[in-house]
N, C-alpha and C. Protein backbone atom coordinates (compact mmCIF):
# COMPACT_ATOMS: atom_id res chain seq x y z
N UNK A 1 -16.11 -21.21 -27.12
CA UNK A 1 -14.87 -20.46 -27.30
C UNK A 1 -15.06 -19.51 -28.46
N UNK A 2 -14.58 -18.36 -28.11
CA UNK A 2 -15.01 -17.33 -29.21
C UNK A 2 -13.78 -16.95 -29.72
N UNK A 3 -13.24 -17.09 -30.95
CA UNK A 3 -11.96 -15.82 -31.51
C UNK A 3 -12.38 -15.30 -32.73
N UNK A 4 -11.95 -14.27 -32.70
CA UNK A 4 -12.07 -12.70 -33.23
C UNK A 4 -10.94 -11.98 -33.75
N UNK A 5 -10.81 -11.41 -34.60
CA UNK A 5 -9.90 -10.17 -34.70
C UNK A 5 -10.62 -8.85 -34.39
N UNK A 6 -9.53 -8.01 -33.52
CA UNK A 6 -10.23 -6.60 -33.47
C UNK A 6 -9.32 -5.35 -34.20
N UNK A 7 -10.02 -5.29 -35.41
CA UNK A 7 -9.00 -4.58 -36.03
C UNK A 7 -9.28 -3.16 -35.44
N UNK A 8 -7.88 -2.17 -35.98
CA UNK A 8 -7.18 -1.21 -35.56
C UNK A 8 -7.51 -1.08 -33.58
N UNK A 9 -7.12 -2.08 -33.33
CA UNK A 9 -6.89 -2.01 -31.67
C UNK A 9 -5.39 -2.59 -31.33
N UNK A 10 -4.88 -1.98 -30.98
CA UNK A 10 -3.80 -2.61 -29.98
C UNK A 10 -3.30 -2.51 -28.50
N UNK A 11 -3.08 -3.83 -27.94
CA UNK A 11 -3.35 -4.04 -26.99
C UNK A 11 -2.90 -3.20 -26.12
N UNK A 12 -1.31 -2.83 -26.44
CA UNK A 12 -0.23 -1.71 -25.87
C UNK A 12 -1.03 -0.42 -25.49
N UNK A 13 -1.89 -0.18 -26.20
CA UNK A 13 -2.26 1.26 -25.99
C UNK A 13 -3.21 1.50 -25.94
N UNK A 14 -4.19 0.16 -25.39
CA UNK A 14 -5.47 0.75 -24.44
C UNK A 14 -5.32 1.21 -23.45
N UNK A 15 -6.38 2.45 -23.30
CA UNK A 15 -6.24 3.58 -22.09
C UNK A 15 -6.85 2.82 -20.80
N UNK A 16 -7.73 1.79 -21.08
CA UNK A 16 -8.61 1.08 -19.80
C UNK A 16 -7.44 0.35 -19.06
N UNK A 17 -7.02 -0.12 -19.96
CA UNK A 17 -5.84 -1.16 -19.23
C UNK A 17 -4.23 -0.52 -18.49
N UNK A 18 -4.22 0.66 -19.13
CA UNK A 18 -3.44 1.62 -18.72
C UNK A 18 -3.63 2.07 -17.36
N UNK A 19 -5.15 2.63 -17.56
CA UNK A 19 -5.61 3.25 -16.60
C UNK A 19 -5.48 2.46 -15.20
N UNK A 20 -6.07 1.31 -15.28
CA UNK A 20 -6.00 0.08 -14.49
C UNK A 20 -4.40 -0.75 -14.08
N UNK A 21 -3.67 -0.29 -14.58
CA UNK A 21 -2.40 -0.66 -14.25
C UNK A 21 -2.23 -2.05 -14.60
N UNK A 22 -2.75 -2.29 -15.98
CA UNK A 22 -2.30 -3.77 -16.14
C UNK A 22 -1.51 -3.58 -17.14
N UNK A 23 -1.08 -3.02 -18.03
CA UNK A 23 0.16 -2.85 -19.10
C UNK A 23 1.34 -3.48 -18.78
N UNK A 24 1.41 -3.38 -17.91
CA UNK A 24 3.05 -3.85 -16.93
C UNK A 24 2.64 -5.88 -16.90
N UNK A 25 1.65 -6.17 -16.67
CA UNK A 25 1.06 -7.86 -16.59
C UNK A 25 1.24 -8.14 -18.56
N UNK A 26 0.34 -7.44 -19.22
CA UNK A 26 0.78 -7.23 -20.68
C UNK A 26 1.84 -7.27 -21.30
N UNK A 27 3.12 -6.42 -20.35
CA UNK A 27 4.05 -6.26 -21.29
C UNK A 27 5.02 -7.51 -21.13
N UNK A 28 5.20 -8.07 -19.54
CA UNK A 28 5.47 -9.19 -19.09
C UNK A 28 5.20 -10.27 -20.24
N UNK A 29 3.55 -10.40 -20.00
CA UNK A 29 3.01 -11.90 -20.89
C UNK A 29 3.92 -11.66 -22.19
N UNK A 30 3.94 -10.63 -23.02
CA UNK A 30 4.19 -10.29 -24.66
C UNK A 30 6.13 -10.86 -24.33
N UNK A 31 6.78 -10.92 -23.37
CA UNK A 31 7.62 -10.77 -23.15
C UNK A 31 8.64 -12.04 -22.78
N UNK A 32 7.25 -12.83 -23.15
CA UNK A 32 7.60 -14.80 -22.77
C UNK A 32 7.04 -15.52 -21.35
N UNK A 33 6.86 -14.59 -20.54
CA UNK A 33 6.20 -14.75 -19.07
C UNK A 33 5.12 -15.42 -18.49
N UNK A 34 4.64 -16.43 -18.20
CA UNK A 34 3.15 -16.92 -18.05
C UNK A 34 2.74 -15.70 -16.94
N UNK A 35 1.61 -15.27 -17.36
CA UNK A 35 0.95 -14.24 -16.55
C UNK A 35 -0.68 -14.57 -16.01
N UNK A 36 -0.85 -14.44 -14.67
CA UNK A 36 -2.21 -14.20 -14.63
C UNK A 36 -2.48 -12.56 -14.58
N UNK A 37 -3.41 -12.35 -14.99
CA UNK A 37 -4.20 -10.45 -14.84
C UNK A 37 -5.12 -10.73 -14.04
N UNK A 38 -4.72 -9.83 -12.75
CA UNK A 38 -5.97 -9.83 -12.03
C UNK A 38 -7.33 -9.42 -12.69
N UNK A 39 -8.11 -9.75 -11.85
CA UNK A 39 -9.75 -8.89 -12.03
C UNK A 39 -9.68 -7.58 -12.22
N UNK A 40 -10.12 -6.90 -13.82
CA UNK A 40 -10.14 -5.36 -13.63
C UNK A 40 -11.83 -5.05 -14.08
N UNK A 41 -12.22 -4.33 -14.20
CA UNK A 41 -13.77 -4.25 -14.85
C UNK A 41 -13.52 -3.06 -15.67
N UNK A 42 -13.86 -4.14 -16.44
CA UNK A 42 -13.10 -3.23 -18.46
C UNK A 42 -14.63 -3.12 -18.75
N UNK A 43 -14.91 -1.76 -19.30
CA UNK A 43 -16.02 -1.44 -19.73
C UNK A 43 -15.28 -0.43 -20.82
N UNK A 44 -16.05 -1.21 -22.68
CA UNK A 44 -15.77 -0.53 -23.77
C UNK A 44 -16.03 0.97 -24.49
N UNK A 45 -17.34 0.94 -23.23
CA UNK A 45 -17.31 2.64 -23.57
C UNK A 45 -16.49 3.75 -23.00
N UNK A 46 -15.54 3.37 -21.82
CA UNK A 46 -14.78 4.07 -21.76
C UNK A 46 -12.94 4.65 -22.76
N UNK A 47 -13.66 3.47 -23.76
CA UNK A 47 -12.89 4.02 -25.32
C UNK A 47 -13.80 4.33 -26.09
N UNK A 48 -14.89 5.00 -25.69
CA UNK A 48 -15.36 5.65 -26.48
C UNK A 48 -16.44 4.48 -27.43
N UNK A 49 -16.39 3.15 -27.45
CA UNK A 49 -16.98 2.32 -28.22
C UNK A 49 -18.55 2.47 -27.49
N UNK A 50 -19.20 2.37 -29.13
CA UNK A 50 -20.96 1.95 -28.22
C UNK A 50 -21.05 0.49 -27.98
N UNK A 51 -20.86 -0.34 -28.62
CA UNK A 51 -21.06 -1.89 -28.25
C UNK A 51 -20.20 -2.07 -27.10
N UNK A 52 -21.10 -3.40 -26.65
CA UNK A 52 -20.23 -4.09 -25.59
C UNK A 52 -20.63 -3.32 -23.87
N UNK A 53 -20.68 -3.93 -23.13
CA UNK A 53 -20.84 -3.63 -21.64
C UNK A 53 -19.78 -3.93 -20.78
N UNK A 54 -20.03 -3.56 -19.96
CA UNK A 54 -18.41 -3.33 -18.97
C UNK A 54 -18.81 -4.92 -17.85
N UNK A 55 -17.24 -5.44 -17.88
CA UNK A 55 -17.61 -6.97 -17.31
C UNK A 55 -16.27 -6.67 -16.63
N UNK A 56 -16.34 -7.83 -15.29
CA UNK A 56 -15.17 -8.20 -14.53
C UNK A 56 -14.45 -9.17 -15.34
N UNK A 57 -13.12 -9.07 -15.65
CA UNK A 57 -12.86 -10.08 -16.74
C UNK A 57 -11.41 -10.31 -15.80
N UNK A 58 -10.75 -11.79 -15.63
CA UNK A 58 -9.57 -11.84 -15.53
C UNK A 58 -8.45 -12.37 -16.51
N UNK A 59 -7.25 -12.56 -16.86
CA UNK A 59 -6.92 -13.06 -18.04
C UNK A 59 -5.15 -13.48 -17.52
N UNK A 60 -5.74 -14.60 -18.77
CA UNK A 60 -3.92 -15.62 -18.63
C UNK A 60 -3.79 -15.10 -19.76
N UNK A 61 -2.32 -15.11 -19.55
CA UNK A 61 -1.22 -14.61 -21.24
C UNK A 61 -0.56 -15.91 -21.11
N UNK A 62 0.21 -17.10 -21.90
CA UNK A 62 0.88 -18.17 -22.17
C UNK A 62 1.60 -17.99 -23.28
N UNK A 63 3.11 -17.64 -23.03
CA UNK A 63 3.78 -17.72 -24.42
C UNK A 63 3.94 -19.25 -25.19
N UNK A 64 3.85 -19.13 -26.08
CA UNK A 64 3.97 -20.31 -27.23
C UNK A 64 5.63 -20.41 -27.88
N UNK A 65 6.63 -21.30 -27.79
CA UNK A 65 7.90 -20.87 -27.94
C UNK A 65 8.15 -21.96 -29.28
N UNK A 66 9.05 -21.64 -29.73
CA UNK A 66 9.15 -22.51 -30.85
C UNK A 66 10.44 -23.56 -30.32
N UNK A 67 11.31 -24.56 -30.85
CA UNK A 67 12.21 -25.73 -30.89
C UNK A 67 13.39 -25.05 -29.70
N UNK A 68 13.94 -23.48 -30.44
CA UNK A 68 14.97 -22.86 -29.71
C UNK A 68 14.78 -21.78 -28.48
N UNK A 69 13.06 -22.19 -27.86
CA UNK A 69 13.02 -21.29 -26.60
C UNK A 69 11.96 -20.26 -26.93
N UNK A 70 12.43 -19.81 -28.17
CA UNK A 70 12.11 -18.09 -28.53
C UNK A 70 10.62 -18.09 -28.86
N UNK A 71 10.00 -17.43 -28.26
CA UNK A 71 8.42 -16.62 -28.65
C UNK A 71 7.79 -16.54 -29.60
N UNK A 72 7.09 -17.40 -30.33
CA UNK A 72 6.45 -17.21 -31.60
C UNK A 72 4.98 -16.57 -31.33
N UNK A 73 4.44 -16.76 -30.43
CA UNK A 73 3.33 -16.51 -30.06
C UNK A 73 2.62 -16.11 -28.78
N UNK A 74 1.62 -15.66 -28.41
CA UNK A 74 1.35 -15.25 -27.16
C UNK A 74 -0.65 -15.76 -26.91
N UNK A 75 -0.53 -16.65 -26.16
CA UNK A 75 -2.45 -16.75 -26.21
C UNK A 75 -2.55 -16.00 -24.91
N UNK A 76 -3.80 -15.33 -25.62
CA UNK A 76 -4.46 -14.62 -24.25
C UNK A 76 -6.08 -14.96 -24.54
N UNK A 77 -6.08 -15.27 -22.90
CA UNK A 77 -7.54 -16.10 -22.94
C UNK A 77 -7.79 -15.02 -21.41
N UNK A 78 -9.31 -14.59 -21.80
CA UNK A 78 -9.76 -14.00 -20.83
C UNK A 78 -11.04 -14.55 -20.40
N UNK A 79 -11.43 -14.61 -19.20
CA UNK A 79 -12.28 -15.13 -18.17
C UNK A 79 -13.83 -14.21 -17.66
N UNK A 80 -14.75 -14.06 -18.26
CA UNK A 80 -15.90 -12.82 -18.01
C UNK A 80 -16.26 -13.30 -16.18
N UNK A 81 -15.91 -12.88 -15.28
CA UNK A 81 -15.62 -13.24 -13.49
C UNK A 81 -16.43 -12.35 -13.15
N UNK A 82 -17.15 -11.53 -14.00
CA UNK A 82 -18.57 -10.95 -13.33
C UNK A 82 -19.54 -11.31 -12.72
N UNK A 83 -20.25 -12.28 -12.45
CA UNK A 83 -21.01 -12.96 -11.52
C UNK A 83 -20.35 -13.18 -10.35
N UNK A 84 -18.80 -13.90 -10.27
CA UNK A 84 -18.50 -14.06 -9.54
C UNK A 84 -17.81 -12.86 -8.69
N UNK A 85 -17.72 -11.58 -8.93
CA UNK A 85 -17.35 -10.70 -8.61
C UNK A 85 -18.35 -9.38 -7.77
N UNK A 86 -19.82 -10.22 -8.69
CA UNK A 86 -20.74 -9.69 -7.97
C UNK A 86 -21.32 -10.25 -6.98
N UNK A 87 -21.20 -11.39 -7.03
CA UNK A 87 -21.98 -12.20 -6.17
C UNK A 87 -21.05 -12.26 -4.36
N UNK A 88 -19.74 -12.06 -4.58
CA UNK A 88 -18.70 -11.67 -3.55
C UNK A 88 -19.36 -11.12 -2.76
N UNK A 89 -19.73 -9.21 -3.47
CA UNK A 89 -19.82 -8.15 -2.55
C UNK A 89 -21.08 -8.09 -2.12
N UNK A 90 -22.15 -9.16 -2.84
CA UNK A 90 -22.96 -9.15 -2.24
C UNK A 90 -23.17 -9.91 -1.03
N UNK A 91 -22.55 -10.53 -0.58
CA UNK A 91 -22.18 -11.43 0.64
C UNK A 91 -21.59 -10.76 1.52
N UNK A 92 -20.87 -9.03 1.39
CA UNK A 92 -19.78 -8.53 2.14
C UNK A 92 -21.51 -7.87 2.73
């Protein structure tokens, strides 16, 4: 299990995820919602970053609520489904 901070990134206003139409699964999860995110293939250089390679990734959002309901927190755990995404179409 890996955690990280990625500073000056926020999640709201990546263009990949934009682009990909998952903001709306994002804004849901941030919003108290258990969410799954489908499979998108997020590759970091299309923000311009040199590190990092582009992977099929899928991802759960799980809000964390405190005593009275309300949202203290949000885990997002993402899934690298690249093998399994390749290994699919290679069967098609």
């Amino acid at each position: 299990v890996q955690s990280f901070i990625l500073k000056e990134y926020n999640l709201l206003e990546d263009q990949v995820l934009e682009k990909r139409g998952i903001l709306n699964f994002v804004r849901e999860g941030l919003a108290g919602k258990p969410i799954k995110v489908p499979a998108i293939y997020y590759n970091p250089a299309e923000l311009g970053k040199k590190e990092g390679r582009g992977r099929w990734v899928e991802s759960m959002m799980t809000p964390i609520r405190d005593q009275n309901g309300n949202v203290q927190e949000v885990v997002l755990i993402h899934t690298d489904v690249t093998e399994k995404v390749e290994s699919e179409r290679a069967l098609k």
